[in-house]
N, C-alpha and C. Protein backbone atom coordinates (compact mmCIF):
# COMPACT_ATOMS: atom_id res chain seq x y z
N UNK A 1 10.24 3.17 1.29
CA UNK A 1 11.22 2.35 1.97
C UNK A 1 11.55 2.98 3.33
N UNK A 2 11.64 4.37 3.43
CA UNK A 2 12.49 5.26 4.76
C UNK A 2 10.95 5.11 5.30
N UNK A 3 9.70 4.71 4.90
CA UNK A 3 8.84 4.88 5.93
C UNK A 3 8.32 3.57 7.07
N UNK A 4 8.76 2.07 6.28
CA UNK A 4 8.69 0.87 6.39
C UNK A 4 10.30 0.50 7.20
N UNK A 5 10.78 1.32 7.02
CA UNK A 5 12.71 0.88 7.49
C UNK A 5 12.27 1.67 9.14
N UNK A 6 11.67 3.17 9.23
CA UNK A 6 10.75 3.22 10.75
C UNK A 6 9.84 2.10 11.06
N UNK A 7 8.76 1.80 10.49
CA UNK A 7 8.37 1.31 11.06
C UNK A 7 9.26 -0.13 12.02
N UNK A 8 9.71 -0.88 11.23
CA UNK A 8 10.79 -1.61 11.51
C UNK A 8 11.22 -1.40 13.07
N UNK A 9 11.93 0.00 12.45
CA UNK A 9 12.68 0.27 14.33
C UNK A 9 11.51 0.49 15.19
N UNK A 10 9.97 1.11 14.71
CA UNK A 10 9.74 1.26 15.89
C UNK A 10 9.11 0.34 16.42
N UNK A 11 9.26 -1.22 16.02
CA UNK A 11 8.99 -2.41 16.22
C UNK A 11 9.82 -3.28 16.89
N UNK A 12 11.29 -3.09 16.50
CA UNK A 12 11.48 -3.64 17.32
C UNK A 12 12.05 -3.43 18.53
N UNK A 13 12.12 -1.49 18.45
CA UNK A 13 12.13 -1.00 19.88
C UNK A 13 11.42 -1.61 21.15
N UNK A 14 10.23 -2.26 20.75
CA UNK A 14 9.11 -2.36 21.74
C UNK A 14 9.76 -3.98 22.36
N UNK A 15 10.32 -4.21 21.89
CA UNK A 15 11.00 -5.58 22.27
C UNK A 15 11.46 -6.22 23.40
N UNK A 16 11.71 -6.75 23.88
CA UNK A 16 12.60 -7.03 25.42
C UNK A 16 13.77 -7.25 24.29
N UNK A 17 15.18 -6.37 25.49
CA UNK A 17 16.51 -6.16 24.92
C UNK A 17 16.85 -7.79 24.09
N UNK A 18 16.70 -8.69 24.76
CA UNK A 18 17.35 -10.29 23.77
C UNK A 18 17.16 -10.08 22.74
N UNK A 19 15.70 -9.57 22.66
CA UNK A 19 15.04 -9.78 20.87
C UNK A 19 15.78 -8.61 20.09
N UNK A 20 15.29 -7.49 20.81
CA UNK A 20 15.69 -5.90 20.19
C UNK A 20 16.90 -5.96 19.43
N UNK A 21 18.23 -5.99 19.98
CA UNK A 21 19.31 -6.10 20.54
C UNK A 21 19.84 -6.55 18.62
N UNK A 22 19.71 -7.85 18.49
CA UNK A 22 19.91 -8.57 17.21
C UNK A 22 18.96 -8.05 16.21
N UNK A 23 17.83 -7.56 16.28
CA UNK A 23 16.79 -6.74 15.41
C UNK A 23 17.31 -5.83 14.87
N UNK A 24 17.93 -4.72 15.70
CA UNK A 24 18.60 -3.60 15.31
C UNK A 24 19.29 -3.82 14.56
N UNK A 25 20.59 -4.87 14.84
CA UNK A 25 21.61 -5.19 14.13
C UNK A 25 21.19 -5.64 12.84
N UNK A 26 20.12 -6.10 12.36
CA UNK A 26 19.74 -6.47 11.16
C UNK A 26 18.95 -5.21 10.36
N UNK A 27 18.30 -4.59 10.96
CA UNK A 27 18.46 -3.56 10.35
C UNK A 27 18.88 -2.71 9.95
N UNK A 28 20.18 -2.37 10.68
CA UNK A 28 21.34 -1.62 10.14
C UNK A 28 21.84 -2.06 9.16
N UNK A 29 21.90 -3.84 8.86
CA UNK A 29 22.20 -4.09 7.63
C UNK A 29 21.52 -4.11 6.82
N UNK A 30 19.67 -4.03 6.84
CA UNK A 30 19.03 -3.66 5.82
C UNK A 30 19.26 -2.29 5.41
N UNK A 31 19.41 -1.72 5.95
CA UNK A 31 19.67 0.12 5.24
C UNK A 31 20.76 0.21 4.56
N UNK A 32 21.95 -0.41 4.93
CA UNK A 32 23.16 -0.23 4.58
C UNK A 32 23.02 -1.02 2.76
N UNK A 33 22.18 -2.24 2.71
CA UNK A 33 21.77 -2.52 2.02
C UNK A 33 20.93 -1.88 0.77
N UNK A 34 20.37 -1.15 1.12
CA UNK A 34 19.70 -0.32 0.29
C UNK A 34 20.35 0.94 -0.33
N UNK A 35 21.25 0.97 0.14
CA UNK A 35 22.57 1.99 -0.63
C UNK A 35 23.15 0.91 -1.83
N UNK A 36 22.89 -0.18 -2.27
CA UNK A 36 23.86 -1.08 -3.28
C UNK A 36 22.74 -1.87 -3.50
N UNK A 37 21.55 -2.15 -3.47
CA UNK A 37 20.54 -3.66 -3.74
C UNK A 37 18.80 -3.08 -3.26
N UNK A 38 18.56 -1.96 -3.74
CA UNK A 38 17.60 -1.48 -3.14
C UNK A 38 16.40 -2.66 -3.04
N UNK A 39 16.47 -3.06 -3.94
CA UNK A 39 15.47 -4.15 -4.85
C UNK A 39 15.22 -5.87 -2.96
N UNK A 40 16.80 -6.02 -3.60
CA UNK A 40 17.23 -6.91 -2.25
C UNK A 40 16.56 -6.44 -1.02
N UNK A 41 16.97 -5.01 -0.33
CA UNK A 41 16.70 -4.76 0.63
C UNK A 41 15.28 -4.50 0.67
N UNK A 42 14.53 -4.18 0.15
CA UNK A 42 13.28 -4.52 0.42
C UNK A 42 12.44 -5.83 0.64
N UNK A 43 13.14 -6.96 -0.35
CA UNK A 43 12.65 -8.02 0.24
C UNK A 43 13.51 -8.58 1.27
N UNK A 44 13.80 -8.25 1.85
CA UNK A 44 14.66 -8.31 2.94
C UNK A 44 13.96 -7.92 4.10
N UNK A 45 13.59 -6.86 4.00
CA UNK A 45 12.48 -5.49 5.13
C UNK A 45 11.15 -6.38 4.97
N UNK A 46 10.67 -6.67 4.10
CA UNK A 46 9.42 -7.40 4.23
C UNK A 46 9.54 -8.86 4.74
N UNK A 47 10.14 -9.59 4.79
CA UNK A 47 10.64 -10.78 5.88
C UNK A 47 10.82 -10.33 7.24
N UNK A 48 12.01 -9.42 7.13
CA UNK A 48 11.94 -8.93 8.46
C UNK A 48 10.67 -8.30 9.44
N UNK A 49 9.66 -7.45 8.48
CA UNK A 49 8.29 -6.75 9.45
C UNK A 49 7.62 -7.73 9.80
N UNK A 50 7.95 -9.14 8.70
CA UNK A 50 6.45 -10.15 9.14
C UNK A 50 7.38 -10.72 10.77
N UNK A 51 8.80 -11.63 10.42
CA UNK A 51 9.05 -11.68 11.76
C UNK A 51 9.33 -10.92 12.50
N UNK A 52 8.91 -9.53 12.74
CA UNK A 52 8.83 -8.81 14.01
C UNK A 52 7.71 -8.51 14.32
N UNK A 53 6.29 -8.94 13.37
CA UNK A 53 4.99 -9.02 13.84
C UNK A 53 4.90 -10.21 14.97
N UNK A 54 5.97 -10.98 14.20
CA UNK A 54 5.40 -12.75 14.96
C UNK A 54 6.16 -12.28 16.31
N UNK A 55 7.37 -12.23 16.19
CA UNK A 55 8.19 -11.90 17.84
C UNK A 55 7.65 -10.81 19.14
N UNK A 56 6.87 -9.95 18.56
CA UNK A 56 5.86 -8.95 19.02
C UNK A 56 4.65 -10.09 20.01
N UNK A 57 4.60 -10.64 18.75
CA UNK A 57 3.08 -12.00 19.67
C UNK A 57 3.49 -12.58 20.70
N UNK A 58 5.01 -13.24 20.43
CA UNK A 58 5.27 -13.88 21.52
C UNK A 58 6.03 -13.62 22.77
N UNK A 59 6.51 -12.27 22.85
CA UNK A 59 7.04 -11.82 23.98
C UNK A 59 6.96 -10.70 24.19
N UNK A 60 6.81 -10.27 25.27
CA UNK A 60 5.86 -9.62 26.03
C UNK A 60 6.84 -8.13 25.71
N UNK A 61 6.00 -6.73 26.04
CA UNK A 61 6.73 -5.69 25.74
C UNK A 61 7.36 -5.23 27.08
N UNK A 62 8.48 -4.33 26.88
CA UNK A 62 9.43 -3.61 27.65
C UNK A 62 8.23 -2.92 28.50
């Protein structure tokens, strides 16, 4: 999970700030998540990597 919850950030670091910005913020609630719903927060993290594969495609990097 702590290796997929990086990858995450370092995905959507690469972002232009609009996208980033709200990314982060959802990932802070996936972690926070995984202290009470580990189960949850993983399918949670796996929604989230696929749409930050797709948002990656469509706008361009920092």
């Amino acid at each position: 999970m702590a290796k997929r919850l990086k990858e995450a950030h370092s995905r959507a670091n690469a972002l232009p700030e609009s996208v980033r910005i709200p990314a982060i913020r959802r990932l802070l609630m996936v972690t926070e998540r995984v202290k009470r719903d580990p189960v949850q927060a993983s399918e949670r993290l796996d929604r989230m990597l696929v749409e930050l594969a797709e948002a990656a495609e469509k706008a361009p990097t920092r």
